[in-house]
C-alpha atoms as a PDB file:
ATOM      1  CA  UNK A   1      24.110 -20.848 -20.382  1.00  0.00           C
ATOM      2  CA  UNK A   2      22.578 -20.967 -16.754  1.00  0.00           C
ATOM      3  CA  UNK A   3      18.976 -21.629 -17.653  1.00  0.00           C
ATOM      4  CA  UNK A   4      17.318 -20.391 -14.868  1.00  0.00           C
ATOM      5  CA  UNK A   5      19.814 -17.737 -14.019  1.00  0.00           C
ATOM      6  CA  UNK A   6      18.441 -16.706 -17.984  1.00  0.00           C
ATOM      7  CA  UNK A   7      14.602 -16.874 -17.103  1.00  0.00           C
ATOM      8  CA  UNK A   8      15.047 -14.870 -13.916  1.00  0.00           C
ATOM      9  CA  UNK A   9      16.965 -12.019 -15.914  1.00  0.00           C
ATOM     10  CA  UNK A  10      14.036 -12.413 -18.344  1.00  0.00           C
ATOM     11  CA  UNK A  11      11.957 -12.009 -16.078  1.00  0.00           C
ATOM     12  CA  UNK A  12      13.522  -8.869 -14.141  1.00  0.00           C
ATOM     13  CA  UNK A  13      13.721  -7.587 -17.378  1.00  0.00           C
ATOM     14  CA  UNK A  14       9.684  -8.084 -18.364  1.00  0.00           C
ATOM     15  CA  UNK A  15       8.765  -6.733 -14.477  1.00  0.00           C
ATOM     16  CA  UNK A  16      11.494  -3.401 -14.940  1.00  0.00           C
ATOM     17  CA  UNK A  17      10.042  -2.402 -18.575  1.00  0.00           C
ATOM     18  CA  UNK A  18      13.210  -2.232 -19.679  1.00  0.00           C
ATOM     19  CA  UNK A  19      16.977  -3.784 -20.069  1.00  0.00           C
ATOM     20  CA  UNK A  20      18.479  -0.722 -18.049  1.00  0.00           C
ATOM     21  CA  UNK A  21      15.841  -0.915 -15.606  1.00  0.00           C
ATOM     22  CA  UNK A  22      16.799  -4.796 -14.535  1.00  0.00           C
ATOM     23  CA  UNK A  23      20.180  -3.670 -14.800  1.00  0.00           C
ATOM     24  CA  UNK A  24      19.653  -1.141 -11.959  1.00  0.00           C
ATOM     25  CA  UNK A  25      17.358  -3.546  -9.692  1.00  0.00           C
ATOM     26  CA  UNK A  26      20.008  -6.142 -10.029  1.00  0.00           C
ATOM     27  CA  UNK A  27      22.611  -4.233  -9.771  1.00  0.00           C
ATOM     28  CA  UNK A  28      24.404  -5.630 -12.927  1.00  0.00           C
ATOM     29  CA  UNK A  29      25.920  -4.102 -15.744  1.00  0.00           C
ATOM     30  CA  UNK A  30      23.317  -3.284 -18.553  1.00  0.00           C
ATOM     31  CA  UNK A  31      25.427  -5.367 -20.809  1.00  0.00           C
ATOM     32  CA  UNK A  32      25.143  -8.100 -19.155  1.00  0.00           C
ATOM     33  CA  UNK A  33      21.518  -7.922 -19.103  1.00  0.00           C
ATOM     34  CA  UNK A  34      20.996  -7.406 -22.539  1.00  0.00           C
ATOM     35  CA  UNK A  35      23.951 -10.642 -23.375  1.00  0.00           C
ATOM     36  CA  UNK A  36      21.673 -12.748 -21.003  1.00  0.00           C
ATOM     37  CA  UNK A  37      18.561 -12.113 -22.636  1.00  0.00           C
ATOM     38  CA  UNK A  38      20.302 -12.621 -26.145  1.00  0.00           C
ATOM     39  CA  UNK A  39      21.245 -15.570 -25.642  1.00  0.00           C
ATOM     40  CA  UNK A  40      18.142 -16.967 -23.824  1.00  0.00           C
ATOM     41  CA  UNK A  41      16.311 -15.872 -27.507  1.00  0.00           C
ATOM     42  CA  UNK A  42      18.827 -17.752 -29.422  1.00  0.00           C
ATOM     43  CA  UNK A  43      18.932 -20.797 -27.631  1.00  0.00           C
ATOM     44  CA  UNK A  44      14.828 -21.377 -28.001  1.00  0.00           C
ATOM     45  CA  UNK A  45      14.533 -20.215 -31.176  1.00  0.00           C
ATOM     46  CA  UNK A  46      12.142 -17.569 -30.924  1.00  0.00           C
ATOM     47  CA  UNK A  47      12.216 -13.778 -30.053  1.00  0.00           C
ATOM     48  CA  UNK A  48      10.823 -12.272 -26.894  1.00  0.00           C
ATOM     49  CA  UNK A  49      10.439  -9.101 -27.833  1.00  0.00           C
ATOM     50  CA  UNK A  50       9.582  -6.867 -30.528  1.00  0.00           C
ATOM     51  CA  UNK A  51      12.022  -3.657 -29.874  1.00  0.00           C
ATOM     52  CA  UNK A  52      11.489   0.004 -30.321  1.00  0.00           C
ATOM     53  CA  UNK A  53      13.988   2.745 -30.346  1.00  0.00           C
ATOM     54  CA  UNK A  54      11.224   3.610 -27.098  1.00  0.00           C
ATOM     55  CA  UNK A  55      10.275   0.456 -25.641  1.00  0.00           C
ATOM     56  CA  UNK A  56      10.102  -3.119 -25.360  1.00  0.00           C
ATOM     57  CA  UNK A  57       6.612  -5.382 -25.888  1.00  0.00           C
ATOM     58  CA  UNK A  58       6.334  -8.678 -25.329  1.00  0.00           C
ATOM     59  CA  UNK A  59       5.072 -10.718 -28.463  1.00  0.00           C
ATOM     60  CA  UNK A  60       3.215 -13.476 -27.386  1.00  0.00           C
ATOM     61  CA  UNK A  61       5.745 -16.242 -26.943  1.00  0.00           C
ATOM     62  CA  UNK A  62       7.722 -13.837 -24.686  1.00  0.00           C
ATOM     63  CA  UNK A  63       3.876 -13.432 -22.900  1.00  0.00           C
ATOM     64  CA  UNK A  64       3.576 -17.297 -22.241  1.00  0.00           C
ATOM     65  CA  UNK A  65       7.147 -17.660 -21.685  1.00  0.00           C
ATOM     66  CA  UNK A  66       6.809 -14.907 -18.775  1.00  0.00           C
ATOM     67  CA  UNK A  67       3.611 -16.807 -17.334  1.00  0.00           C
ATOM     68  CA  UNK A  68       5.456 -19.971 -17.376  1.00  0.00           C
ATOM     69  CA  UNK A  69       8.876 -18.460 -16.077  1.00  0.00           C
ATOM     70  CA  UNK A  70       6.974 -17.048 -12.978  1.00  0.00           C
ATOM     71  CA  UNK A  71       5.525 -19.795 -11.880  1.00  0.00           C
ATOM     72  CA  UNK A  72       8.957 -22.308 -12.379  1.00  0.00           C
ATOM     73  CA  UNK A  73      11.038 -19.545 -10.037  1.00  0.00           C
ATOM     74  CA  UNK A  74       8.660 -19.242  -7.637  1.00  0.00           C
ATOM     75  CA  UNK A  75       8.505 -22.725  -6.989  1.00  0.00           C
ATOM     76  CA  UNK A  76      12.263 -23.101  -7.026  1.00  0.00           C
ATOM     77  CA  UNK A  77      12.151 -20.492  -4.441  1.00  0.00           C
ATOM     78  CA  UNK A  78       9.856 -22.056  -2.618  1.00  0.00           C
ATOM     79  CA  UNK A  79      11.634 -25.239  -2.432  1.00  0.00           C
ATOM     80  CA  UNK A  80      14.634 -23.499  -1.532  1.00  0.00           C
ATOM     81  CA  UNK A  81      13.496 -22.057   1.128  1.00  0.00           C
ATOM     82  CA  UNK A  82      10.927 -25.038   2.813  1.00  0.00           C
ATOM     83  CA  UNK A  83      14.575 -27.180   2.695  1.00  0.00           C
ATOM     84  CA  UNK A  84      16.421 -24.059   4.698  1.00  0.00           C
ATOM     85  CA  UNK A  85      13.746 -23.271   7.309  1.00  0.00           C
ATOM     86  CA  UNK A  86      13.961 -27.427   7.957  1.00  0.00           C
ATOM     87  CA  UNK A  87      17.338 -26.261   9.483  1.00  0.00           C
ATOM     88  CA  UNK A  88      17.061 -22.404  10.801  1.00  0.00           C
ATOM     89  CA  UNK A  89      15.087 -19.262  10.651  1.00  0.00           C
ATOM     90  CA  UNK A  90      13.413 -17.172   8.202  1.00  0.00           C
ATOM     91  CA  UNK A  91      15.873 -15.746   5.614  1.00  0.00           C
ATOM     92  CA  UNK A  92      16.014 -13.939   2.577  1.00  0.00           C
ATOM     93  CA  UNK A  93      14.747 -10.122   1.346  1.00  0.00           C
ATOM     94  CA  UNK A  94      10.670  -8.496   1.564  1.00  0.00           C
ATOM     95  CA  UNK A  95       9.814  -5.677  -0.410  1.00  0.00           C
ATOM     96  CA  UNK A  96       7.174  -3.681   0.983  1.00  0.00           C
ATOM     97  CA  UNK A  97       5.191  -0.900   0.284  1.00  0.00           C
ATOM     98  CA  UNK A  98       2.984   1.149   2.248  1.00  0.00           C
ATOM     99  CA  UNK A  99       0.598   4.392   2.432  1.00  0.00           C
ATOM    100  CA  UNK A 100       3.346   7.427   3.768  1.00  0.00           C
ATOM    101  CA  UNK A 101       1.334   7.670   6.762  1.00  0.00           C
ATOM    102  CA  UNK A 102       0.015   4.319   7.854  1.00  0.00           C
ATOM    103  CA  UNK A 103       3.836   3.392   7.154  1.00  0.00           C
ATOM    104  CA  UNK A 104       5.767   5.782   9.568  1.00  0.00           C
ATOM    105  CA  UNK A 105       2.758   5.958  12.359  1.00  0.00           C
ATOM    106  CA  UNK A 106       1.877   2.102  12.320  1.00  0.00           C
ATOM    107  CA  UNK A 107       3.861   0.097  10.442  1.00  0.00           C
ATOM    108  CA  UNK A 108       7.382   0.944  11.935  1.00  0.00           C
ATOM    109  CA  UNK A 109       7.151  -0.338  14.834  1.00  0.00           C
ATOM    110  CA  UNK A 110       5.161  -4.127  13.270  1.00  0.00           C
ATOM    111  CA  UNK A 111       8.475  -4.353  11.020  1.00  0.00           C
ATOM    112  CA  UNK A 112      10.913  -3.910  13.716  1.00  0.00           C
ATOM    113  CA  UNK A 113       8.991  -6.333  15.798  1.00  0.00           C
ATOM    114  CA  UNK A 114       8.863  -8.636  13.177  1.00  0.00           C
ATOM    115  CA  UNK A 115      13.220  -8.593  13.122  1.00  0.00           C
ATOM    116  CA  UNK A 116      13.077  -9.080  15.975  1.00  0.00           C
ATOM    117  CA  UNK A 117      11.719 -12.015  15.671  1.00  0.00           C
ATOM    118  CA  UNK A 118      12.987 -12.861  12.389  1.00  0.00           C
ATOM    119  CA  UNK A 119      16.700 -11.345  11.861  1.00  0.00           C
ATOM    120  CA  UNK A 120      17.442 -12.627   8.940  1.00  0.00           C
ATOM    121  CA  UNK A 121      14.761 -11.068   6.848  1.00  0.00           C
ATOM    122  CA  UNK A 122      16.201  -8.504   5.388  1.00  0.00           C
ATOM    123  CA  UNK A 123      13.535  -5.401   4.326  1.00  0.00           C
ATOM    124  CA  UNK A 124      13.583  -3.002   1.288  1.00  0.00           C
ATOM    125  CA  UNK A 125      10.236  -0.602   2.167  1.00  0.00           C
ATOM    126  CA  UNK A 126       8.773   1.821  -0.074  1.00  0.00           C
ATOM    127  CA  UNK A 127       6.375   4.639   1.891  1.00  0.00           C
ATOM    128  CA  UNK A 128       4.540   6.338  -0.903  1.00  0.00           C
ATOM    129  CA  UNK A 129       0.766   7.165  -1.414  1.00  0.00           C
ATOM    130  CA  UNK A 130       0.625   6.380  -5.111  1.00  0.00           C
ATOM    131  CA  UNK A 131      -0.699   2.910  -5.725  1.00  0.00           C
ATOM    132  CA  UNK A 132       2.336   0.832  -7.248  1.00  0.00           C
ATOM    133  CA  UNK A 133       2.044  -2.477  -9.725  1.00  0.00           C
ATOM    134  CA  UNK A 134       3.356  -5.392  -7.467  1.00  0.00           C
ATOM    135  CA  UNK A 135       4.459  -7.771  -9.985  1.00  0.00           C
ATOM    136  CA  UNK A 136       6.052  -4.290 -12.797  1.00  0.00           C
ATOM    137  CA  UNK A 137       7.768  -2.946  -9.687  1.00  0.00           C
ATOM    138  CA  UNK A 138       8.555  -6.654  -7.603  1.00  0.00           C
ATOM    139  CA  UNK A 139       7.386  -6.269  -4.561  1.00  0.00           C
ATOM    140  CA  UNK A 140       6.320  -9.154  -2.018  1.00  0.00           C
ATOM    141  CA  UNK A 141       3.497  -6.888  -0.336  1.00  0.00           C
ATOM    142  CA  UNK A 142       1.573  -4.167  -0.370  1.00  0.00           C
ATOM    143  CA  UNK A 143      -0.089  -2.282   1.946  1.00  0.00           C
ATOM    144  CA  UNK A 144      -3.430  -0.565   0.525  1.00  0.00           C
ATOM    145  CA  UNK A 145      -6.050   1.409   2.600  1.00  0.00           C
ATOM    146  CA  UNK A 146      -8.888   1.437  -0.263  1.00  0.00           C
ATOM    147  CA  UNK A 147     -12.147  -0.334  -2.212  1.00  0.00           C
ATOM    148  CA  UNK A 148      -9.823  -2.808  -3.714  1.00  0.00           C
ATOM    149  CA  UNK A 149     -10.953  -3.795  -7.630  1.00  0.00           C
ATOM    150  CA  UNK A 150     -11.074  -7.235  -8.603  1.00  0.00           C
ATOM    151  CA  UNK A 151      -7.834  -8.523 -10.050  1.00  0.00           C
ATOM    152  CA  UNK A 152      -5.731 -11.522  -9.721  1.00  0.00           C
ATOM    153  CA  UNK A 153      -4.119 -10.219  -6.081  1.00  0.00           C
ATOM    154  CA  UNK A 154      -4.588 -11.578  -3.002  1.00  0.00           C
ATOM    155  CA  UNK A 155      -6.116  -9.329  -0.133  1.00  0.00           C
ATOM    156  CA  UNK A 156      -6.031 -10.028   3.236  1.00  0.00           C
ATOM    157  CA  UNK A 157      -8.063  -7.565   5.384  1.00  0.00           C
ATOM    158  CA  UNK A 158      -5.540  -6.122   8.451  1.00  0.00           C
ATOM    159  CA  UNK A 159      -7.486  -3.512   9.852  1.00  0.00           C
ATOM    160  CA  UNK A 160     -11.252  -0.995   9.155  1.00  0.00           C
ATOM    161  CA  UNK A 161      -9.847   2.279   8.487  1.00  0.00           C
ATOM    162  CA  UNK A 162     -12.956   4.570   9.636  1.00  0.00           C
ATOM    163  CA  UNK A 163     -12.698   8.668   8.694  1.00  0.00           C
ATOM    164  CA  UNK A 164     -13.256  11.186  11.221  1.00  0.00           C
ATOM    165  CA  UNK A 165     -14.663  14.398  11.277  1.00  0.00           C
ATOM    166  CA  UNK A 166     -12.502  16.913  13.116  1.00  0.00           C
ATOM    167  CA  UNK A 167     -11.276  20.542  14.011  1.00  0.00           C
ATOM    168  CA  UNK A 168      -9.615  22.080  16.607  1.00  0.00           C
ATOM    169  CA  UNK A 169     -10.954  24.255  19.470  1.00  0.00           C
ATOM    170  CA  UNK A 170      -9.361  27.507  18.189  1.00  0.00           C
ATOM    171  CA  UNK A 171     -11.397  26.771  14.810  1.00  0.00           C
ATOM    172  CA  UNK A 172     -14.273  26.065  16.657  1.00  0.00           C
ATOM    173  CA  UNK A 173     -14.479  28.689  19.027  1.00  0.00           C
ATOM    174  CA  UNK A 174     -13.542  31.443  15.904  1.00  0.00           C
ATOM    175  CA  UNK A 175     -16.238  29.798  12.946  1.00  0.00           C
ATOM    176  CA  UNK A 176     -18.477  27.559  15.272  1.00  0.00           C
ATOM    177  CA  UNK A 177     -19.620  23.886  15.476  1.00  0.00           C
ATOM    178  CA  UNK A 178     -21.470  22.820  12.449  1.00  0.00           C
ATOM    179  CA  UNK A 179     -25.055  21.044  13.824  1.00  0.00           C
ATOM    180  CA  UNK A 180     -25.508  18.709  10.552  1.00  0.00           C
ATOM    181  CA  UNK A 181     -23.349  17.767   7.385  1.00  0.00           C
ATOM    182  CA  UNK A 182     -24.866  19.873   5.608  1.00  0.00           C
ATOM    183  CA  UNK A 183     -23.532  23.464   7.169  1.00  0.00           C
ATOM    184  CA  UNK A 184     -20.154  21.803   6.686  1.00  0.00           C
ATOM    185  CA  UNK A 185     -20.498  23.515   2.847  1.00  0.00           C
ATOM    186  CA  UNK A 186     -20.457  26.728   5.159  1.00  0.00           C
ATOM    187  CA  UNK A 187     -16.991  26.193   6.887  1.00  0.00           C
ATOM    188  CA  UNK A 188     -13.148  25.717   6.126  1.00  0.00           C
ATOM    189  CA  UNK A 189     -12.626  22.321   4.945  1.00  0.00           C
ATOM    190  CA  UNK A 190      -9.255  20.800   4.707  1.00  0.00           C
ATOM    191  CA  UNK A 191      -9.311  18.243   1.604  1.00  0.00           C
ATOM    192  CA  UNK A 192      -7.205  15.326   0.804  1.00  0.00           C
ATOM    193  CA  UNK A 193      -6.217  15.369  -2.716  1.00  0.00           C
ATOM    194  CA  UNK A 194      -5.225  11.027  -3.576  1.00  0.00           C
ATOM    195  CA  UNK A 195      -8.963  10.561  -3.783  1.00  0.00           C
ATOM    196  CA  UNK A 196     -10.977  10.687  -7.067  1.00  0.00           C
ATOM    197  CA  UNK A 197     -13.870  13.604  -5.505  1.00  0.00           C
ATOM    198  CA  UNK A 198     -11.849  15.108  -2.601  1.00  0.00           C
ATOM    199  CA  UNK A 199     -14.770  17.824  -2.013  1.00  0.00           C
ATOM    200  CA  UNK A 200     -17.848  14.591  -1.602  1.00  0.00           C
ATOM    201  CA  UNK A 201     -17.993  13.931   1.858  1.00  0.00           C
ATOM    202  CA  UNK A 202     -20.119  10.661   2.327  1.00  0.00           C
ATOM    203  CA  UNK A 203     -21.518   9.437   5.589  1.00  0.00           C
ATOM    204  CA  UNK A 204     -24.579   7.713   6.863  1.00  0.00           C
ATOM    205  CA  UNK A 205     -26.517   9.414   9.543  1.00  0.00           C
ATOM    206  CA  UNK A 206     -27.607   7.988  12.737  1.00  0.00           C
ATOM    207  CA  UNK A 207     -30.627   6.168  11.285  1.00  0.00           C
ATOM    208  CA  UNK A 208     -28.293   4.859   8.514  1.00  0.00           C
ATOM    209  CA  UNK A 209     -29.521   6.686   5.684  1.00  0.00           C
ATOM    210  CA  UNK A 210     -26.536   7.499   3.470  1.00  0.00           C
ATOM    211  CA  UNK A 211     -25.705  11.256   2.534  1.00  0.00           C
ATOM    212  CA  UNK A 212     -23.456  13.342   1.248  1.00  0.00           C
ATOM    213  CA  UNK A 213     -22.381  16.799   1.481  1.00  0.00           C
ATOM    214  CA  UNK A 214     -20.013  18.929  -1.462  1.00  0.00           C
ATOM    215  CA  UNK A 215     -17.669  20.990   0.964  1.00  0.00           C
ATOM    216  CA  UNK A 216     -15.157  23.366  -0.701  1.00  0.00           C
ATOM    217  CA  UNK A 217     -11.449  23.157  -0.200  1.00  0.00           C
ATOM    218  CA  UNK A 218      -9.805  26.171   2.194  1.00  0.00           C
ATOM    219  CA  UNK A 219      -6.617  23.930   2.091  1.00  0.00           C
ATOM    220  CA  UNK A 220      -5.821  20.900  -0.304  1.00  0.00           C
ATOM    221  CA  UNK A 221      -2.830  18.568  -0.183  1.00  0.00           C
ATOM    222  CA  UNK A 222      -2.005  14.850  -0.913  1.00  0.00           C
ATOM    223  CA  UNK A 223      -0.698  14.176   2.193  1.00  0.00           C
ATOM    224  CA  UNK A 224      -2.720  13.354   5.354  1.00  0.00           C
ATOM    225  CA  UNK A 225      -0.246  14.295   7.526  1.00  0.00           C
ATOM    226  CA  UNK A 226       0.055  17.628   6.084  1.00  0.00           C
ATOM    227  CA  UNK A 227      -3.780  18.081   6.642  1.00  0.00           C
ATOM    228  CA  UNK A 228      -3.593  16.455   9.676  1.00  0.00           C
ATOM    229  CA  UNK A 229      -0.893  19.719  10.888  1.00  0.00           C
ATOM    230  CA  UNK A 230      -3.043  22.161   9.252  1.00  0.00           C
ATOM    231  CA  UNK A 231      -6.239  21.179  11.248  1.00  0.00           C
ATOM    232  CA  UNK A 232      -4.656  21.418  14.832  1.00  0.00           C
ATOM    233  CA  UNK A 233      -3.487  24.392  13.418  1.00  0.00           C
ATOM    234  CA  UNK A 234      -6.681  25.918  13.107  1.00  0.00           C
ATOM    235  CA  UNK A 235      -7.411  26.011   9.666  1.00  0.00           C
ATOM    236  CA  UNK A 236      -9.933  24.282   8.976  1.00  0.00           C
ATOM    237  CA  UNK A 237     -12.096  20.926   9.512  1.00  0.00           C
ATOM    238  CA  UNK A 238     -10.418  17.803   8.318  1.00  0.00           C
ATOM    239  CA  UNK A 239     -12.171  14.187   7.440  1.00  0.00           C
ATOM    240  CA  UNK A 240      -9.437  11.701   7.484  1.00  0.00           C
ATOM    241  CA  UNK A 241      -8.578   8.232   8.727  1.00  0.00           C
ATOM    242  CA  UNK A 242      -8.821   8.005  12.576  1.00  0.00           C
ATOM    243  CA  UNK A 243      -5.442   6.003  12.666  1.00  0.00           C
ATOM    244  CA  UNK A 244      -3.863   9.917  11.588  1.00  0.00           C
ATOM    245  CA  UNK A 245      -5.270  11.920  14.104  1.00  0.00           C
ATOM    246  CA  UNK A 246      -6.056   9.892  17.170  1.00  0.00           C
ATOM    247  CA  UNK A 247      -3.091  11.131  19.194  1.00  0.00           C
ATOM    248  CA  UNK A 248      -4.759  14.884  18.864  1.00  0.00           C
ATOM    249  CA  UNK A 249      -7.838  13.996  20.040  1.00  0.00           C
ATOM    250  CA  UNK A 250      -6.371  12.014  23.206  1.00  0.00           C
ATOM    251  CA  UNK A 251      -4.584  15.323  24.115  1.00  0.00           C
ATOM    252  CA  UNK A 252      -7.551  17.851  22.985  1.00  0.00           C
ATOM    253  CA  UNK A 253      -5.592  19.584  19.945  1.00  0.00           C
ATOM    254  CA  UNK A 254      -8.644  18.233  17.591  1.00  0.00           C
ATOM    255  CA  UNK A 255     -12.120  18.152  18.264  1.00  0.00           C
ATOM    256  CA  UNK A 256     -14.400  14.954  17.154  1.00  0.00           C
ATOM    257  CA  UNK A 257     -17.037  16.459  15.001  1.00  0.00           C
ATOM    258  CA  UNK A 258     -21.073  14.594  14.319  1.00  0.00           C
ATOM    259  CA  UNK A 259     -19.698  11.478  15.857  1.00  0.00           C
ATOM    260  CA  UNK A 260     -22.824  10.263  15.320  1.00  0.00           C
ATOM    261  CA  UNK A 261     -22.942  10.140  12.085  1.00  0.00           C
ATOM    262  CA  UNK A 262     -20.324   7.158  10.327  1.00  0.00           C
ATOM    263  CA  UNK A 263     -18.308   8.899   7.954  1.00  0.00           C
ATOM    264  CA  UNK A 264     -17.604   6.586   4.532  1.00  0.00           C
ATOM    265  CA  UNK A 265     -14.249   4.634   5.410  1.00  0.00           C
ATOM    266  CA  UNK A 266     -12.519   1.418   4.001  1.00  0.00           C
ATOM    267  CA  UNK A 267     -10.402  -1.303   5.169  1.00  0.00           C
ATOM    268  CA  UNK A 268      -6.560  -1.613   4.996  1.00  0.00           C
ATOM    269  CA  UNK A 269      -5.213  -5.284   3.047  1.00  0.00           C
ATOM    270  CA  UNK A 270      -2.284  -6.931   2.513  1.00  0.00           C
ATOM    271  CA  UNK A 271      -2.052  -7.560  -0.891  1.00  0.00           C
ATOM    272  CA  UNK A 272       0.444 -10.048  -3.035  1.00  0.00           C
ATOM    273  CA  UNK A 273       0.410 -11.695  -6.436  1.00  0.00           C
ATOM    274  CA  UNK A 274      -1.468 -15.280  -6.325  1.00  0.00           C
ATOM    275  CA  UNK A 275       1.181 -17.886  -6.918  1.00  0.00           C
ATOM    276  CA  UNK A 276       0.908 -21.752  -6.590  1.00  0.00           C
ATOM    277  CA  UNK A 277       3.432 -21.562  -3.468  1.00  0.00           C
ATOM    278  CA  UNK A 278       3.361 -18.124  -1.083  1.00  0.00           C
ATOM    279  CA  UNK A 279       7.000 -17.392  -0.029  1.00  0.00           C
ATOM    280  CA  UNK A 280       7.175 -18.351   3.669  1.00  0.00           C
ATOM    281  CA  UNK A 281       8.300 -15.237   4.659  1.00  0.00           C
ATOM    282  CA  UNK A 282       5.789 -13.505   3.105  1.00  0.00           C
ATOM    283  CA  UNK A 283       3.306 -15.677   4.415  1.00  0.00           C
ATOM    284  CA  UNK A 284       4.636 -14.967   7.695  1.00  0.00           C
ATOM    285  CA  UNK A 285       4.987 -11.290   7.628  1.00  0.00           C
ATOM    286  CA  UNK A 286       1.194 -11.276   6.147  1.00  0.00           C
ATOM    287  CA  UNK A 287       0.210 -13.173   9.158  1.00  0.00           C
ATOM    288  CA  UNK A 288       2.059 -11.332  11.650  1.00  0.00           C
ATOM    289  CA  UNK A 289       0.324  -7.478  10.493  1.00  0.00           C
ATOM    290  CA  UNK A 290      -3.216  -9.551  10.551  1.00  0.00           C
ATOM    291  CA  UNK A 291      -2.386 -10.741  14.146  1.00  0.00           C
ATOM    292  CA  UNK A 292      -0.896  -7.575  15.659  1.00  0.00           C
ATOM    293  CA  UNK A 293      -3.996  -5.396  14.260  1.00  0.00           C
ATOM    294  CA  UNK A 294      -6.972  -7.863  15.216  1.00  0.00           C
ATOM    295  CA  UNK A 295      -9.425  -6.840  16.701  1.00  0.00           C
ATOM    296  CA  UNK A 296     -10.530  -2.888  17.041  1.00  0.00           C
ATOM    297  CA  UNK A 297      -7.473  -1.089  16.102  1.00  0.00           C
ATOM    298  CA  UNK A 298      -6.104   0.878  19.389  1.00  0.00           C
ATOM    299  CA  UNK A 299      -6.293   4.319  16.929  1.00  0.00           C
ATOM    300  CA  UNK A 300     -10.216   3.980  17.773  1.00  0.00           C
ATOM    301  CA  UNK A 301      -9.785   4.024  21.285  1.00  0.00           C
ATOM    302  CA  UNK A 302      -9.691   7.709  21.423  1.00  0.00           C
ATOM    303  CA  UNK A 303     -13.129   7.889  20.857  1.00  0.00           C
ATOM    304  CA  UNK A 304     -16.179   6.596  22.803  1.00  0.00           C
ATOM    305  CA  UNK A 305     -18.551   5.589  20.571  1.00  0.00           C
ATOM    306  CA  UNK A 306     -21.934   4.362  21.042  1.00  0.00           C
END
């Protein structure tokens, strides 16, 4: 038995939630899988799993082994790879994932620059607005635009993400432009649906006292580019992230709306799991989107703010 090819097929098999599961990510017959992980059991005496007709749960030897398994391949990755780049370039697979829209507007282009520069990385990216588990799902890095929780991740700030009020001139010109925040609860708002109160609008006013306003929702959808469509369309105001809708305001299809009031926004991080020894690569791809959006994101340039 290959020891560690047995703890990484463990491990696959903890981080997929299931035998079939690390079968498909590895692209390996399920029987194989399930032999592997047999005989890992039998050779140390214990068993890793207490086994449903439903699922699989760790008992708590399986738990430590896990802990313990994670760390020993990482570092034998690590070494791997610090002896390689001695002698060439950065090699070897990043899975990423990424809001749907920050991913196709603004994170494209950074990944094909970063090929560029890197060929030999080879990238498996995953666009999707739902929030996935890094280390259940294996991926390198993540891309979140939020209020990150505390946890045991690692988040590196790339970029503020600051919301903007806007409608187009059509909408404006047919239903008016609101004077406060509060006459918003008056017009067509456009809501975005991945947030836990879509209809609370939260903003601090030019003194910076904080406020809020409950709008009602002429339009609702979980995708900001969808709402993004609907407002140049005329139908109805929209409060999303600038980095969305900057292009139409540089060519007049959207209106900026009580830019002098700052609208509640967040910040966009890299995030990956804390290990003892950060892959090269993804140190280096981590680096490269810090570098590339320093400083005041080009997005905001669209608007001249005081």
């Amino acid at each position: 038995m290959d020891r560690f090819e047995a703890l990484e097929n463990f491990v696959r098999v903890v981080e997929a939630g299931s035998i079939s599961g690390a079968a498909e990510r590895r692209q390996v017959a399920k029987s194989a899988v399930s032999r592997r992980l047999t005989e890992l059991e039998q050779h140390l005496g214990v068993q890793l799993f207490r086994r449903t007709t439903r699922r699989m749960d760790l008992t708590d030897t399986g738990r430590s082994l896990y802990e313990r398994a994670v760390r020993l391949l990482a570092d034998l990755q690590e070494t791997e790879l610090a002896v390689s780049s001695e002698h060439g370039a950065l090699s070897g697979s990043l899975r990423v994932a990424a809001p749907l829209s920050f991913g196709l507007l603004h994170l494209t282009s950074a990944v094909n620059d970063f090929i560029r520069l890197h060929p030999e990385i080879r990238f498996d990216l995953d666009f999707n607005d739902r929030q996935v588990d890094i280390l259940q799902e294996s991926f390198d890095v993540a891309v979140r635009i939020a209020d990150l929780p505390d946890s045991s991740l690692i988040a590196r700030p790339i970029a503020p993400i600051r919301n903007v009020l806007a409608a187009s001139p059509a909408y404006l010109q047919a239903h008016g432009t609101p004077a406060g925040p509060q006459e918003l609860a008056l017009h067509r708002c456009l809501l975005y649906t991945n947030l836990p109160d879509p209809g609370l609008w939260r903003y601090q006013d030019p003194q910076g006292r904080p406020g809020e306003v409950r709008v009602s929702a002429a339009l609702q959808a979980n995708n900001g580019d969808f709402l993004h469509r609907a407002a140049v369309d005329g139908q109805g105001i929209v409060l999303q992230p600038l980095f969305i809708c900057y292009r139409a305001i540089e060519t007049g299809e959207l209106v900026p709306l009580l830019t002098d009031h700052h609208w509640q926004g967040v910040h966009a991080y890299a995030v990956y799991p804390q290990t003892r020894h950060l892959s090269q690569r993804v140190r280096a791809f981590v680096d490269f989107l810090v570098e590339r959006f320093a400083g005041e994101p080009y997005w905001e340039r669209c608007l001249a703010l005081d």
